[in-house]
C-alpha atoms as a PDB file:
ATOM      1  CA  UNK A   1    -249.052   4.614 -90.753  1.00  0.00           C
ATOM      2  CA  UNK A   2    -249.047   5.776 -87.295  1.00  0.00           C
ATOM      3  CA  UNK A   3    -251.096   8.987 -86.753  1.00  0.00           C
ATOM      4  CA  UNK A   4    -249.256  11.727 -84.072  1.00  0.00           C
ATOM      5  CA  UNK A   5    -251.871  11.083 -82.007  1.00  0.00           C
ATOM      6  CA  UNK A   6    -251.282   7.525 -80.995  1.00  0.00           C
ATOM      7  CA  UNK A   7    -248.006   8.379 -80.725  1.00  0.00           C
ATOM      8  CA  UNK A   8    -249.146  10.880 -78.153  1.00  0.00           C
ATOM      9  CA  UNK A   9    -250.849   8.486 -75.992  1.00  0.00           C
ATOM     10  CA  UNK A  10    -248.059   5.683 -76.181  1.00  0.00           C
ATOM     11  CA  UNK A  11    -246.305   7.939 -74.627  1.00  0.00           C
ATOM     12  CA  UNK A  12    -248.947   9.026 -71.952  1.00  0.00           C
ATOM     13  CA  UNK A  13    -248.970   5.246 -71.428  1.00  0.00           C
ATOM     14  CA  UNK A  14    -245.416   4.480 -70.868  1.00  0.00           C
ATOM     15  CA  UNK A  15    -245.043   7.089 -68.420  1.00  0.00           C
ATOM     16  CA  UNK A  16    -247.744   5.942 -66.386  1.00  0.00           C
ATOM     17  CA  UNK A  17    -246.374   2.022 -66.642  1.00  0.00           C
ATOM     18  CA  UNK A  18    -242.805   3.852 -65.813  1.00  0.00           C
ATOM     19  CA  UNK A  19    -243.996   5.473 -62.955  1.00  0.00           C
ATOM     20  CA  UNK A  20    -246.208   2.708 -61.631  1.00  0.00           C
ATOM     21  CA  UNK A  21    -243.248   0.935 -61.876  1.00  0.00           C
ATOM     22  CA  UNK A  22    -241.101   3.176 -59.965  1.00  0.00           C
ATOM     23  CA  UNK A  23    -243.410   3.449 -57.025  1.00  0.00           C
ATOM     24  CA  UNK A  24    -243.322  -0.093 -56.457  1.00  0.00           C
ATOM     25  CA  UNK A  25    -239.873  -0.276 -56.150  1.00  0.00           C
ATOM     26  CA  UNK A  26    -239.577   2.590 -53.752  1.00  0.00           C
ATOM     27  CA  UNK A  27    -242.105   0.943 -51.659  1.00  0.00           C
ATOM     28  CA  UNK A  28    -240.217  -2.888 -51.995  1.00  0.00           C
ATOM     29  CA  UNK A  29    -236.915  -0.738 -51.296  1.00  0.00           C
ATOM     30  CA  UNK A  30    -238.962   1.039 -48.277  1.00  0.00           C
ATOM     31  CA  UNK A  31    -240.084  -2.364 -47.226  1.00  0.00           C
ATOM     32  CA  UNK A  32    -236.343  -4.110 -47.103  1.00  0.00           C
ATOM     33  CA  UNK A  33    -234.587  -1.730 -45.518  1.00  0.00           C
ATOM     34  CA  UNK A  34    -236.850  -0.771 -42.845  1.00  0.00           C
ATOM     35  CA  UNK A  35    -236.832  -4.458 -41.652  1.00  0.00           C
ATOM     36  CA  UNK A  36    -239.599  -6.452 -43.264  1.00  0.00           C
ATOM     37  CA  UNK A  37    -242.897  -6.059 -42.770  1.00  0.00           C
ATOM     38  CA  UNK A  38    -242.838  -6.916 -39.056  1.00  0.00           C
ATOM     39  CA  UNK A  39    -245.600  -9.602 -37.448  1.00  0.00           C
ATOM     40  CA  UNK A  40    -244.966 -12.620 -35.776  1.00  0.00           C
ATOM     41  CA  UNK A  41    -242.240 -15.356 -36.890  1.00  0.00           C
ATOM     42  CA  UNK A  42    -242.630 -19.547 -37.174  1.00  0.00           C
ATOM     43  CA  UNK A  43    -243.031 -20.498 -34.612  1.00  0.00           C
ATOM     44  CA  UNK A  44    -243.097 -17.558 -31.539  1.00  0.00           C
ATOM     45  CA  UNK A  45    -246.254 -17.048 -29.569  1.00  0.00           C
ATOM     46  CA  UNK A  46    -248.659 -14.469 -31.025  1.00  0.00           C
ATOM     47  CA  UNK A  47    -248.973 -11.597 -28.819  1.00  0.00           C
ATOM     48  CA  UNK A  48    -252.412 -11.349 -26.357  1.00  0.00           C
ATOM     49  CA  UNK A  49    -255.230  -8.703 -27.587  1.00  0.00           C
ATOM     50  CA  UNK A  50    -258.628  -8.107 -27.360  1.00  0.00           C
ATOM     51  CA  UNK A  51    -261.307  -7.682 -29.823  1.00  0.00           C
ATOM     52  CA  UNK A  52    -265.082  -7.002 -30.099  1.00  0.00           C
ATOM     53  CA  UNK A  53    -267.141  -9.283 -31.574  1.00  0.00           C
ATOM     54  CA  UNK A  54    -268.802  -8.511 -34.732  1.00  0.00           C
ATOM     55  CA  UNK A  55    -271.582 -10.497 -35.295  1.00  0.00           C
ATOM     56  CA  UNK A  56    -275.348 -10.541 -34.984  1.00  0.00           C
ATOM     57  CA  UNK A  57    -275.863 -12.559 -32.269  1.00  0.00           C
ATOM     58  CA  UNK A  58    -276.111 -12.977 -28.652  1.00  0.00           C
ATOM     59  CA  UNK A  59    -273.314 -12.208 -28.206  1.00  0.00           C
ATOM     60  CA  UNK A  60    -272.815  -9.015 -30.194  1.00  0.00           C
ATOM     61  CA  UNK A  61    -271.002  -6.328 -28.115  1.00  0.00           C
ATOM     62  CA  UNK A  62    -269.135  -8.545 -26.029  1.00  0.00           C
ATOM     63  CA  UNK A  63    -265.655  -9.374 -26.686  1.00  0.00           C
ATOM     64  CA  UNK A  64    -263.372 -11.730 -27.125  1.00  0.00           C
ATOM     65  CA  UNK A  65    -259.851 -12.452 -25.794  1.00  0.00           C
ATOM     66  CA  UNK A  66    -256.805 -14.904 -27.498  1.00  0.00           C
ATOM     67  CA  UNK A  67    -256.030 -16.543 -24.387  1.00  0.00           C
ATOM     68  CA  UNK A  68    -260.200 -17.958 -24.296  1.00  0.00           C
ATOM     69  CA  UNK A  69    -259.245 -19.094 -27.670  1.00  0.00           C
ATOM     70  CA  UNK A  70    -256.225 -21.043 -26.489  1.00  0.00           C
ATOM     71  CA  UNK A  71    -256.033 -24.649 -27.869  1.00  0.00           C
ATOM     72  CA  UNK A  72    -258.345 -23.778 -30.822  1.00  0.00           C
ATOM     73  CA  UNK A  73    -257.410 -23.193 -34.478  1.00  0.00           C
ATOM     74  CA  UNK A  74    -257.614 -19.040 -34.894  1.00  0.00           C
ATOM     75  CA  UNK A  75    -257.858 -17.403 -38.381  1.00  0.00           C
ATOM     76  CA  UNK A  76    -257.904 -13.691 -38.072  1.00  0.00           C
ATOM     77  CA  UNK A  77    -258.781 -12.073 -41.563  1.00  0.00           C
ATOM     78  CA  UNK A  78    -258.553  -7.712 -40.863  1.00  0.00           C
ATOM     79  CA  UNK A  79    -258.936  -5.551 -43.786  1.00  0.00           C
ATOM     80  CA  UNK A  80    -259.838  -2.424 -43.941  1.00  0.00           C
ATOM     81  CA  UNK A  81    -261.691  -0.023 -46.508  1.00  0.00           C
ATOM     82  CA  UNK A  82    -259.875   3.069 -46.035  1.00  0.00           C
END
């Protein structure tokens, strides 16, 4: 026998899977029609930047340009916490 208050909390439940749910595709739908989610294609040329080094080193402080880098294999890993 199913006591009223499971029932109670299914329902809590499937709302919250429903709106999960829903959120995702707004974002996906957000996502497709505002052209992909951008970057650099197959193929083209990355763009040039310039970032610090982050490291305890020597070197710390000092930065660090693609074009130095040119002719070596580059994996770039950002993230961010916020």
């Amino acid at each position: 026998m199913v006591r009223p208050n499971d029932k109670k909390n299914n329902w809590v439940t499937y709302l919250l899977i429903a709106g999960v749910v829903a959120l995702i595709g707004v974002n996906i739908a957000y996502v497709v029609s505002s052209g992909g989610l951008g970057g650099v294609a197959e193929g083209e040329e990355a763009p040039g930047f310039t970032l610090p080094l982050l490291q305890a080193s020597a070197a710390f402080g000092k930065e660090v340009s693609l074009a130095k880098l040119e002719g070596k294999v580059v994996l770039l890993e950002f993230w961010s916490t916020s």
